[in-house]
PDB file of N, CA and C in Angstrom:
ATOM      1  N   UNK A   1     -75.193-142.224 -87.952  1.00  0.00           N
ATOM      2  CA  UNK A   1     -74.100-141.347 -87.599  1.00  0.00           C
ATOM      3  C   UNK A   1     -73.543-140.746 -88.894  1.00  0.00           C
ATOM      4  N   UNK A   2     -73.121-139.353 -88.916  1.00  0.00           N
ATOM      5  CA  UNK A   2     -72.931-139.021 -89.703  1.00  0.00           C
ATOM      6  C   UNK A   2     -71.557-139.201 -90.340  1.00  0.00           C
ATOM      7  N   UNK A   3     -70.880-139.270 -91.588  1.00  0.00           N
ATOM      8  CA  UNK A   3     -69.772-139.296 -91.594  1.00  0.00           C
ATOM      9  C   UNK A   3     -68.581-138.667 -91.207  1.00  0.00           C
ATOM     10  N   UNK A   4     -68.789-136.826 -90.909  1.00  0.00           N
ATOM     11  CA  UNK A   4     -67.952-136.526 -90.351  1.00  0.00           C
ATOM     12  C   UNK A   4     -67.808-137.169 -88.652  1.00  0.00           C
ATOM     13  N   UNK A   5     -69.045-137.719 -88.128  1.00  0.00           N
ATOM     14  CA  UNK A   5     -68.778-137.682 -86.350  1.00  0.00           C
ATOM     15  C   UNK A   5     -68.284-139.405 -86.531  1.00  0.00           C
ATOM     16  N   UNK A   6     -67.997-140.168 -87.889  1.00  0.00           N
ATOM     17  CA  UNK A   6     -67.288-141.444 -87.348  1.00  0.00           C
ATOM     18  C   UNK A   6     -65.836-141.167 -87.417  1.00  0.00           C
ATOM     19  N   UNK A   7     -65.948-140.316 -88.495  1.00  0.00           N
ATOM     20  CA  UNK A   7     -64.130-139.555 -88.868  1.00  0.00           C
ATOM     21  C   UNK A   7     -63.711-139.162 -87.591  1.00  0.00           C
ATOM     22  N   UNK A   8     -64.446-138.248 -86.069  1.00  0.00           N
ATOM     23  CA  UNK A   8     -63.907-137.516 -85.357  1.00  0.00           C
ATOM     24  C   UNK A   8     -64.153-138.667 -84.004  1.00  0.00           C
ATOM     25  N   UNK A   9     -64.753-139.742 -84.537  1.00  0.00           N
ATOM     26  CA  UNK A   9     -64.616-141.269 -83.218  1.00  0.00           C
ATOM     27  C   UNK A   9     -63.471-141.621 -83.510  1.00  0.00           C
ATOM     28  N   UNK A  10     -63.185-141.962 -85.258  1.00  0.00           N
ATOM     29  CA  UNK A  10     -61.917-142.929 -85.175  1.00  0.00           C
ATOM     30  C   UNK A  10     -60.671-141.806 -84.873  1.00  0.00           C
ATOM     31  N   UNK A  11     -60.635-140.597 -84.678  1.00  0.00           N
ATOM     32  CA  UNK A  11     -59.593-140.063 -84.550  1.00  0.00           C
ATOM     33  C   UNK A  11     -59.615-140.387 -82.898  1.00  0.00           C
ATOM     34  N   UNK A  12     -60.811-139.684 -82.407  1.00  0.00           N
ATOM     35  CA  UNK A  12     -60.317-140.076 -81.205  1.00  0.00           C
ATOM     36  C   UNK A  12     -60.298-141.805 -80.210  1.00  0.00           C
ATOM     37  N   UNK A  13     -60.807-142.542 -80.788  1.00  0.00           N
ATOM     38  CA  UNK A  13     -60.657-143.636 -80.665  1.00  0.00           C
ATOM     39  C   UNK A  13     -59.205-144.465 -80.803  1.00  0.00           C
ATOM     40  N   UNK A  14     -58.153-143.516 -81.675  1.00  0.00           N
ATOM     41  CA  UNK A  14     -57.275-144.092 -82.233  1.00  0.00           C
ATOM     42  C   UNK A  14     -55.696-143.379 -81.395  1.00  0.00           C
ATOM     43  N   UNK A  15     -56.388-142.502 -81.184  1.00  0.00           N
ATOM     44  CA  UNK A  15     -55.476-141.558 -80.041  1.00  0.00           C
ATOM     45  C   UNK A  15     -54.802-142.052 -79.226  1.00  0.00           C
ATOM     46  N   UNK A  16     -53.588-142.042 -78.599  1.00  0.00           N
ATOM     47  CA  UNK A  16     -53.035-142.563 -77.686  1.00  0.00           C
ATOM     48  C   UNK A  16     -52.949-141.251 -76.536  1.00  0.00           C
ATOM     49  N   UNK A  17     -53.262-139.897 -76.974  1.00  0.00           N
ATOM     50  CA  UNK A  17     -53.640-138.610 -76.141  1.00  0.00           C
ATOM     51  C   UNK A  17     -55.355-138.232 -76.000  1.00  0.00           C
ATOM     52  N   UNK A  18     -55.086-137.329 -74.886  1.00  0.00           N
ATOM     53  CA  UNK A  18     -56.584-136.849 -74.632  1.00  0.00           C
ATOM     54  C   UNK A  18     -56.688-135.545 -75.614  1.00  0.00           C
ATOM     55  N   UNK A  19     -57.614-135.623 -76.520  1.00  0.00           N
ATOM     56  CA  UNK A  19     -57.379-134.423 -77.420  1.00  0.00           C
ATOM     57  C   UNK A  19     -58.036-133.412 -77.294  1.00  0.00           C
ATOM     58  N   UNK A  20     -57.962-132.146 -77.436  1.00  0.00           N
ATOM     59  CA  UNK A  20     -58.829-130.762 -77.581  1.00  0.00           C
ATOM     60  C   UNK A  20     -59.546-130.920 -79.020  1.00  0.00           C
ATOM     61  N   UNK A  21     -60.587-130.029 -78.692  1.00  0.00           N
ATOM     62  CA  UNK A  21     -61.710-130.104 -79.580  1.00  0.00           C
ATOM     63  C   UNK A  21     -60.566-129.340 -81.207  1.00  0.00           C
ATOM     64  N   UNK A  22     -59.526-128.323 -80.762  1.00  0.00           N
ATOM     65  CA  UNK A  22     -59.111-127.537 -81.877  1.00  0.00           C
ATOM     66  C   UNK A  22     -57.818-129.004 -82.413  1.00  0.00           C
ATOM     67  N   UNK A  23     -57.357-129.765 -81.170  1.00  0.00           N
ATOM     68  CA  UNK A  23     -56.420-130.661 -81.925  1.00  0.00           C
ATOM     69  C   UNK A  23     -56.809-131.919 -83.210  1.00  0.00           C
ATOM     70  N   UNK A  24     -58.263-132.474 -82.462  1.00  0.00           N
ATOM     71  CA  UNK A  24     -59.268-133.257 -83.305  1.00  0.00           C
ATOM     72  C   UNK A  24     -59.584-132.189 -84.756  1.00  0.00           C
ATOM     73  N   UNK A  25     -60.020-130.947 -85.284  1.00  0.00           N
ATOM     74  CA  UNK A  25     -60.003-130.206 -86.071  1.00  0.00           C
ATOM     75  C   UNK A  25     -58.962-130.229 -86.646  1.00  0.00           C
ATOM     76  N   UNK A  26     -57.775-130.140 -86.325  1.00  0.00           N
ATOM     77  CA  UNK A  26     -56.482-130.092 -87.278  1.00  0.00           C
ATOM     78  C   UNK A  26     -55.938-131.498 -87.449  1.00  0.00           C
ATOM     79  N   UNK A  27     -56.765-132.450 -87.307  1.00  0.00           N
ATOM     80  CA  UNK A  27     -56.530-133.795 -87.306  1.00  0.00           C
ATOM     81  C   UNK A  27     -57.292-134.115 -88.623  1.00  0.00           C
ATOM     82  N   UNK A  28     -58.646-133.519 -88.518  1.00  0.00           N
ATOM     83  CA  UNK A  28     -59.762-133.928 -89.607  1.00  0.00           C
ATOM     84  C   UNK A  28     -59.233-133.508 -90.637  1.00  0.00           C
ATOM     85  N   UNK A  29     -58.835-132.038 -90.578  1.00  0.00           N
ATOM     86  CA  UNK A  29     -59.011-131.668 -91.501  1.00  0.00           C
ATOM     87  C   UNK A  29     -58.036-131.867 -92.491  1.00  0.00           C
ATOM     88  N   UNK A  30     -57.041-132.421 -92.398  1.00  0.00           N
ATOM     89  CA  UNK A  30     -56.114-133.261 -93.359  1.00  0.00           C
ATOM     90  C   UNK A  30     -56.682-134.187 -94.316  1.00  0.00           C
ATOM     91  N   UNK A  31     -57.807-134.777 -93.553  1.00  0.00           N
ATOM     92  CA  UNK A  31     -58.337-135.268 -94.897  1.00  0.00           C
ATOM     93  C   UNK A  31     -59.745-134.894 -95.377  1.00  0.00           C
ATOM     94  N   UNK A  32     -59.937-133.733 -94.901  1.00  0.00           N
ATOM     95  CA  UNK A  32     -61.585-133.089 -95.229  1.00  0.00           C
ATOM     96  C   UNK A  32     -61.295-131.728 -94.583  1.00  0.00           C
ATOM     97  N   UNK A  33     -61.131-131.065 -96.070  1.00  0.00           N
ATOM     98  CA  UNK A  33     -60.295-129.608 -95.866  1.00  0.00           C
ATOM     99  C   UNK A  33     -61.198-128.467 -95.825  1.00  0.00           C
ATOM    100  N   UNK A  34     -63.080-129.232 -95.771  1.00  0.00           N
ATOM    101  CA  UNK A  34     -63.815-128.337 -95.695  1.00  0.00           C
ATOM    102  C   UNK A  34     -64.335-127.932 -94.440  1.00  0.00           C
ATOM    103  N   UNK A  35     -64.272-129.006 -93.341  1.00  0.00           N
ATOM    104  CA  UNK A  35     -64.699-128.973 -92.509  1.00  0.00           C
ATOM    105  C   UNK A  35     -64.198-127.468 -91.621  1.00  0.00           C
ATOM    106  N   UNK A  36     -65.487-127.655 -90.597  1.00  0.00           N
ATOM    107  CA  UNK A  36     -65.713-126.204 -89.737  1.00  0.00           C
ATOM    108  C   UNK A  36     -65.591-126.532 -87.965  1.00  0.00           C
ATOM    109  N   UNK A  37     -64.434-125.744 -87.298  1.00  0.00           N
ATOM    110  CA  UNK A  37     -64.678-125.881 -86.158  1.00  0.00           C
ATOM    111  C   UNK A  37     -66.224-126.107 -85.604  1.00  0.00           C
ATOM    112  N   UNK A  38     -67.221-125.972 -85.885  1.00  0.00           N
ATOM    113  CA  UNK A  38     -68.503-125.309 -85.250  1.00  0.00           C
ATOM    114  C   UNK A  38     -69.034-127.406 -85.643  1.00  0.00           C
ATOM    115  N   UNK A  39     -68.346-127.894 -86.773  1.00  0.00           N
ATOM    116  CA  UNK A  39     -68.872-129.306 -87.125  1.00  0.00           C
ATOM    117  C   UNK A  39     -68.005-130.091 -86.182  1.00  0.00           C
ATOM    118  N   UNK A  40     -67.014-129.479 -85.373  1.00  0.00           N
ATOM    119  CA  UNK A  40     -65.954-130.904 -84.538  1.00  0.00           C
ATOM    120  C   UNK A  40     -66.824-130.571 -83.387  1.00  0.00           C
ATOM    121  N   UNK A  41     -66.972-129.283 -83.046  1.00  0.00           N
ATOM    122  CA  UNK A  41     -67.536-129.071 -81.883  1.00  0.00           C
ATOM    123  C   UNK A  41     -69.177-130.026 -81.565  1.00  0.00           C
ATOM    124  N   UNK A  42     -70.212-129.658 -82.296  1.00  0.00           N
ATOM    125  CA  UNK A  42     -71.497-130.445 -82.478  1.00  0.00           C
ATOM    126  C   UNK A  42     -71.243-131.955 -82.873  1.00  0.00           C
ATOM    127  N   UNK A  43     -70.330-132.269 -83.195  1.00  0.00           N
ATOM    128  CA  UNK A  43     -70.238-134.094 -83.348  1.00  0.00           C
ATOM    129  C   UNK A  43     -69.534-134.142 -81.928  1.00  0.00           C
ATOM    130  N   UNK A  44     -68.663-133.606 -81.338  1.00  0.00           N
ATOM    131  CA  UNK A  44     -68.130-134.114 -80.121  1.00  0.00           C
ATOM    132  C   UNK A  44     -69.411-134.148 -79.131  1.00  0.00           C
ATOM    133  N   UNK A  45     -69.957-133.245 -79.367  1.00  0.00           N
ATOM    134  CA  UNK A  45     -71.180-132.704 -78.107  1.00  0.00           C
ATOM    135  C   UNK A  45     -71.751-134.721 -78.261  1.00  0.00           C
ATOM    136  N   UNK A  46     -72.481-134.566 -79.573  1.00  0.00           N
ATOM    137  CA  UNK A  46     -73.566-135.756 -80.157  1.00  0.00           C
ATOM    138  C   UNK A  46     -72.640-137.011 -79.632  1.00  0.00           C
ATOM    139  N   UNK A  47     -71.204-136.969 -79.601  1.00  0.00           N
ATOM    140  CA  UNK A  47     -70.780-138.791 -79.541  1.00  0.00           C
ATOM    141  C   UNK A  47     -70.534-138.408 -78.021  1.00  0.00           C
ATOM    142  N   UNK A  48     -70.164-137.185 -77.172  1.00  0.00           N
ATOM    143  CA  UNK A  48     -70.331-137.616 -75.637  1.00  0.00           C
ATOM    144  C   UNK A  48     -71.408-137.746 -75.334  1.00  0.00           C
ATOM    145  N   UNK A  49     -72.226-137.232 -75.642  1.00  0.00           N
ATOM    146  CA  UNK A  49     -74.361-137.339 -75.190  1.00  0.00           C
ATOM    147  C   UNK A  49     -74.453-138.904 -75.284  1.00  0.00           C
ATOM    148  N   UNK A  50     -74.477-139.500 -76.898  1.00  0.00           N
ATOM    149  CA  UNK A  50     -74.622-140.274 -77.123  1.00  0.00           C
ATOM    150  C   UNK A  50     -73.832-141.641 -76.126  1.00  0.00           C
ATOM    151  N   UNK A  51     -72.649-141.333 -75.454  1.00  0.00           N
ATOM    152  CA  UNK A  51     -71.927-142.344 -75.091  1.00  0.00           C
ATOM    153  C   UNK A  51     -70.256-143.238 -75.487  1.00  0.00           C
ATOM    154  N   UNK A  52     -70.195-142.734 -76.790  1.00  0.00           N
ATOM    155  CA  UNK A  52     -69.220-142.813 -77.491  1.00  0.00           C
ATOM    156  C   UNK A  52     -67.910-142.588 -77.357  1.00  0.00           C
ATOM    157  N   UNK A  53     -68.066-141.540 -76.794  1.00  0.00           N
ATOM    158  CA  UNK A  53     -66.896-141.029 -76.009  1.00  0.00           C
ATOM    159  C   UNK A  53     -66.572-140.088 -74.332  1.00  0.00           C
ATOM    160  N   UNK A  54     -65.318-139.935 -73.872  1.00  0.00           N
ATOM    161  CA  UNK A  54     -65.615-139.281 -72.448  1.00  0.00           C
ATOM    162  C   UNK A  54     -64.856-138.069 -72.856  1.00  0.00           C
ATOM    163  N   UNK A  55     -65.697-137.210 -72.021  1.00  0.00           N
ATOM    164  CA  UNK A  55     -65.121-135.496 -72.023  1.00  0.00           C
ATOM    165  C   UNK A  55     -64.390-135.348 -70.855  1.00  0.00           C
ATOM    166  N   UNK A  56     -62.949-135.347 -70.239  1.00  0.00           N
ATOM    167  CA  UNK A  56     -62.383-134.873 -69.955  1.00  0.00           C
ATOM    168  C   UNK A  56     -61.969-133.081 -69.108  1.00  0.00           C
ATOM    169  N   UNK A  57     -63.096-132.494 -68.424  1.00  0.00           N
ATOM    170  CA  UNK A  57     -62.920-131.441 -67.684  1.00  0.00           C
ATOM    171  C   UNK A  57     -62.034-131.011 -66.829  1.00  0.00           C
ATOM    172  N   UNK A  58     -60.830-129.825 -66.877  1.00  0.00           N
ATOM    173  CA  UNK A  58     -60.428-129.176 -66.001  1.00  0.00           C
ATOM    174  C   UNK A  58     -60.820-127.848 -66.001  1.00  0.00           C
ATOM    175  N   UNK A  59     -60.958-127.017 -64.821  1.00  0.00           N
ATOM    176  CA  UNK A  59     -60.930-125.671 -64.868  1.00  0.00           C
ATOM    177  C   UNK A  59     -59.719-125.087 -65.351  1.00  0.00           C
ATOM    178  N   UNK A  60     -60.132-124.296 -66.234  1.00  0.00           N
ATOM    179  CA  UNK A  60     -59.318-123.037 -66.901  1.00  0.00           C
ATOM    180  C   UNK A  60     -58.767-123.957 -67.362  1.00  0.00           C
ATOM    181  N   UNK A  61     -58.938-125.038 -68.163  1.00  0.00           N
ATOM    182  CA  UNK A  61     -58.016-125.738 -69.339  1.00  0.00           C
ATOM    183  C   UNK A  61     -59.146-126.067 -70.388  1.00  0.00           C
ATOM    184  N   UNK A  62     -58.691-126.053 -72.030  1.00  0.00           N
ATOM    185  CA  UNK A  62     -59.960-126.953 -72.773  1.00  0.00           C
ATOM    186  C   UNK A  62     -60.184-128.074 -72.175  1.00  0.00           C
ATOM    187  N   UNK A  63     -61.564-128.365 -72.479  1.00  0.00           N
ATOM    188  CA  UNK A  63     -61.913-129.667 -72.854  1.00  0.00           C
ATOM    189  C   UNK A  63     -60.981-130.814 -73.439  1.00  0.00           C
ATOM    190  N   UNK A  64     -60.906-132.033 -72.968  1.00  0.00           N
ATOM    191  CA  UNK A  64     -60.347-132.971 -73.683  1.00  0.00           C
ATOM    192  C   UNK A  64     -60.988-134.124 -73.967  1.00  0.00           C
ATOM    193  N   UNK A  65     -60.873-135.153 -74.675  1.00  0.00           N
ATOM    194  CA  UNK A  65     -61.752-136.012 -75.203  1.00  0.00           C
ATOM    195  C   UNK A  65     -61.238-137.513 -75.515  1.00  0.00           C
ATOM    196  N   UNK A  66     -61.847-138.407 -74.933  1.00  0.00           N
ATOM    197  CA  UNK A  66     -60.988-139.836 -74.498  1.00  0.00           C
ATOM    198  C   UNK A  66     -62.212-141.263 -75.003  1.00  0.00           C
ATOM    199  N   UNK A  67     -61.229-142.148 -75.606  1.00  0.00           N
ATOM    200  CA  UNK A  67     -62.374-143.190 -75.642  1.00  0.00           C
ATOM    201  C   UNK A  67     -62.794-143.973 -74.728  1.00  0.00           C
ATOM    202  N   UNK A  68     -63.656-144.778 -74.653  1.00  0.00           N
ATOM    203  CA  UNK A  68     -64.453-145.266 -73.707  1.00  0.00           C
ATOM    204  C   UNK A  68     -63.912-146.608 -72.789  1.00  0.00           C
ATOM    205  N   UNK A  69     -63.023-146.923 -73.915  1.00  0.00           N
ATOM    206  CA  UNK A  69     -62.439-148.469 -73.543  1.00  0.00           C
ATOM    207  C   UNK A  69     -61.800-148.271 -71.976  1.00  0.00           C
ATOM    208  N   UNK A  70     -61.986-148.619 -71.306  1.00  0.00           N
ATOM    209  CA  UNK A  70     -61.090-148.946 -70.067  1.00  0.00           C
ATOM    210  C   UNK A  70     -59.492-148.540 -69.607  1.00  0.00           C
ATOM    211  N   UNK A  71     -59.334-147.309 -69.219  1.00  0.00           N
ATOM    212  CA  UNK A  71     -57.681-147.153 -68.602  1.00  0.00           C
ATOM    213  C   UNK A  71     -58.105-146.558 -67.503  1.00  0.00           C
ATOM    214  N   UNK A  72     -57.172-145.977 -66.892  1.00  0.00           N
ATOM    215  CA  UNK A  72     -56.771-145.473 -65.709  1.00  0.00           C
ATOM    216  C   UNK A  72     -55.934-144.141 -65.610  1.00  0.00           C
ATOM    217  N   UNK A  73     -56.030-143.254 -64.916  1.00  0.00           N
ATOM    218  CA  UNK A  73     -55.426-141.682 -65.392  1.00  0.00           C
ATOM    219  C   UNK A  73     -54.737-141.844 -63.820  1.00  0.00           C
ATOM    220  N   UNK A  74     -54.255-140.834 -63.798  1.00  0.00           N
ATOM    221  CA  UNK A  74     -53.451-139.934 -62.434  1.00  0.00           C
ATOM    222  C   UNK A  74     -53.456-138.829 -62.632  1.00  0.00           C
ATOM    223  N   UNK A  75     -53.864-138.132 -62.192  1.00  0.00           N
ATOM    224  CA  UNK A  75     -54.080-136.466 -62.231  1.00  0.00           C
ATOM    225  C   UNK A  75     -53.357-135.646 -60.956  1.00  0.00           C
ATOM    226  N   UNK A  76     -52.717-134.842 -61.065  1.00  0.00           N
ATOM    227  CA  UNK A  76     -51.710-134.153 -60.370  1.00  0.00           C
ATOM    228  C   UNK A  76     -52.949-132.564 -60.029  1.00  0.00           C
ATOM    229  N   UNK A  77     -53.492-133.024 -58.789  1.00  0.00           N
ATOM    230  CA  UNK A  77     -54.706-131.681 -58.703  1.00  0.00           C
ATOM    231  C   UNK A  77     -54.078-130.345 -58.691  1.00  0.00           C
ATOM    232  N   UNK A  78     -52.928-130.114 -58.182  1.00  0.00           N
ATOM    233  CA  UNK A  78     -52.107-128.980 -58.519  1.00  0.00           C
ATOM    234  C   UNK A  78     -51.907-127.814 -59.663  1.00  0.00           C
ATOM    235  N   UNK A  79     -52.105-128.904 -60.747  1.00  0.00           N
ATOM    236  CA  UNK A  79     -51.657-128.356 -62.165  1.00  0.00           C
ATOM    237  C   UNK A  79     -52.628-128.575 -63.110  1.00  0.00           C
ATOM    238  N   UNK A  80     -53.029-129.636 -62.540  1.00  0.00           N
ATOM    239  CA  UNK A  80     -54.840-130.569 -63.419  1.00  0.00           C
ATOM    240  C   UNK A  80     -54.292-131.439 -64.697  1.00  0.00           C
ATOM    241  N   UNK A  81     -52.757-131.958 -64.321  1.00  0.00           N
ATOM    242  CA  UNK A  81     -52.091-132.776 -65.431  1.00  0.00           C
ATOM    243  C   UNK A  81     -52.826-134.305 -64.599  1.00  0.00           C
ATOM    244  N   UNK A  82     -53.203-134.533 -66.295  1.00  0.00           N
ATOM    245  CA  UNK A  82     -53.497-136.277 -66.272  1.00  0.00           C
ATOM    246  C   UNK A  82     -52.602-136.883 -66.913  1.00  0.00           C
ATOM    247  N   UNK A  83     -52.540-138.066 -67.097  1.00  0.00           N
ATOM    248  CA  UNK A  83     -51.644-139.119 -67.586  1.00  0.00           C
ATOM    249  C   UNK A  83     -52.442-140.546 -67.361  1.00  0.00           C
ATOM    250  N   UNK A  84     -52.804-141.108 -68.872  1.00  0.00           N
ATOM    251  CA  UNK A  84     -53.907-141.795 -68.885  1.00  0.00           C
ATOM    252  C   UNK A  84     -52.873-143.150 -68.901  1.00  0.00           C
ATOM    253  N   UNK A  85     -53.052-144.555 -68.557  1.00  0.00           N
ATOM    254  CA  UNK A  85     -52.436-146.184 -69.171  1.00  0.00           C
ATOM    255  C   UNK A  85     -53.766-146.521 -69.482  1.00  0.00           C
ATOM    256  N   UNK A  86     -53.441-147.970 -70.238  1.00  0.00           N
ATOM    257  CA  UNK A  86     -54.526-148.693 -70.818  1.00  0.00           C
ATOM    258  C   UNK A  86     -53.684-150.072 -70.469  1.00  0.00           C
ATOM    259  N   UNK A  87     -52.826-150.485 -69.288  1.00  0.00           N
ATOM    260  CA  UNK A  87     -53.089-151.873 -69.236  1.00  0.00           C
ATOM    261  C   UNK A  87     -53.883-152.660 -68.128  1.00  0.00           C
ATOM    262  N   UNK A  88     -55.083-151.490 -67.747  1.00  0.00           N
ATOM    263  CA  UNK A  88     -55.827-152.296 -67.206  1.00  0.00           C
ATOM    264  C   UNK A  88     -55.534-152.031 -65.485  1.00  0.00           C
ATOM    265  N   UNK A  89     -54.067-152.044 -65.258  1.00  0.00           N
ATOM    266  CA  UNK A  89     -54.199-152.232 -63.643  1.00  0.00           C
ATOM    267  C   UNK A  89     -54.450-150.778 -62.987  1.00  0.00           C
ATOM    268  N   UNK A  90     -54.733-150.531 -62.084  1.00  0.00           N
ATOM    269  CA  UNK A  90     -54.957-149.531 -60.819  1.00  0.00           C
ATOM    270  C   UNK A  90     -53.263-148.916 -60.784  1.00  0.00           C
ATOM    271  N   UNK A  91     -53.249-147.759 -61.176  1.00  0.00           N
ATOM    272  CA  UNK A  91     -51.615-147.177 -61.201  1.00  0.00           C
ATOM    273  C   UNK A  91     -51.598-147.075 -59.690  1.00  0.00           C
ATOM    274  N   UNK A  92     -50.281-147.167 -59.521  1.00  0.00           N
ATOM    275  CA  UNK A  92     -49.876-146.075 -57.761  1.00  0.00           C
ATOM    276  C   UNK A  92     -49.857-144.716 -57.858  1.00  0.00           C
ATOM    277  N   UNK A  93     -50.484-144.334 -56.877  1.00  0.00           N
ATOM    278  CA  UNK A  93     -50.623-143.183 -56.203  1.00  0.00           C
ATOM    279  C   UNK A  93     -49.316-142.781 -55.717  1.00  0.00           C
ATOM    280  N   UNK A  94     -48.725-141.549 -56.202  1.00  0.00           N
ATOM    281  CA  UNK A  94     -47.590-141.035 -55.830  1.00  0.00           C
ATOM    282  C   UNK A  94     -47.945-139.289 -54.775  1.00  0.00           C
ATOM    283  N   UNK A  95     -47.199-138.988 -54.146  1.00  0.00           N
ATOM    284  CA  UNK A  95     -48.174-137.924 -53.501  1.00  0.00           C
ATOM    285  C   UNK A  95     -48.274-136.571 -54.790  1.00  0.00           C
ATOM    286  N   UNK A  96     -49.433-135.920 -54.262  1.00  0.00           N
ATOM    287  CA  UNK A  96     -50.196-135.031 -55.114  1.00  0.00           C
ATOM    288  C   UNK A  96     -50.967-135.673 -56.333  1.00  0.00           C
ATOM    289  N   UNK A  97     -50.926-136.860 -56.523  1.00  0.00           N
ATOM    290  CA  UNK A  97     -51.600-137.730 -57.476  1.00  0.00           C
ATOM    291  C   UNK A  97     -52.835-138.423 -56.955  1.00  0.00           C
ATOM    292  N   UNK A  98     -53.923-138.547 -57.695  1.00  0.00           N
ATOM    293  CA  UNK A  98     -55.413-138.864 -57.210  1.00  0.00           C
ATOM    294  C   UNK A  98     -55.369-139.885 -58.455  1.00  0.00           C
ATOM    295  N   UNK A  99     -56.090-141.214 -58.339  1.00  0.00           N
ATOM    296  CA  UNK A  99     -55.901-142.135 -58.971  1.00  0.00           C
ATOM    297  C   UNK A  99     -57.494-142.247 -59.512  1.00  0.00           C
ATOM    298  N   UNK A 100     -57.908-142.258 -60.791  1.00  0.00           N
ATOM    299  CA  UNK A 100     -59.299-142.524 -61.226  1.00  0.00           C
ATOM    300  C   UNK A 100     -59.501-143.046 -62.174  1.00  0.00           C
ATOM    301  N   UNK A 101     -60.665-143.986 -62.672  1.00  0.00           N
ATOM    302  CA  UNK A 101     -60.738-144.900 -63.721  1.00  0.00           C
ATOM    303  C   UNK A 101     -62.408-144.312 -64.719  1.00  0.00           C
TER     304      UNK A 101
END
């Protein structure tokens, strides 16, 4: 693995948000001021292929990008807002909320 795509795991690994490919970029690049959108984009592609991480799809919203470890979201299909926990249990379903792990 290359060094920039462990730099753009531990960012998103370390995340407590689901990030866009341009938020991970202005993340890196604080400490690697050379880097190129076109390099966050091709390491994200390589660590979701690979397994590393989950891509996050809504229509007509970016991409977002989540680690692998185990939580639970609620997504409001209305608006396509998620809201991820990580302690493990099955959230409640409130109406307009779809519950997925």
């Amino acid at each position: 693995m290359t060094k920039n795509a462990e730099q753009i795991l531990e960012i998103v690994r370390t995340s407590t948000e689901h990030l866009s490919a341009e938020q991970i970029f202005l993340r890196l690049k604080e400490t690697n001021k050379g880097v190129a959108m076109a390099t966050v984009y091709n390491n994200l592609s390589y660590l979701y292929k690979e397994g590393f991480i989950r891509k996050i799809s809504f229509e007509g919203y970016p991409d977002r990008y989540d680690n692998i470890r185990r939580h639970d979201h609620l997504v409001w299909e209305a608006v396509g807002y998620s809201a991820g926990g990580s302690d493990g249990a099955a959230p409640e379903t409130g109406r307009g909320f779809d519950a997925f792990v």
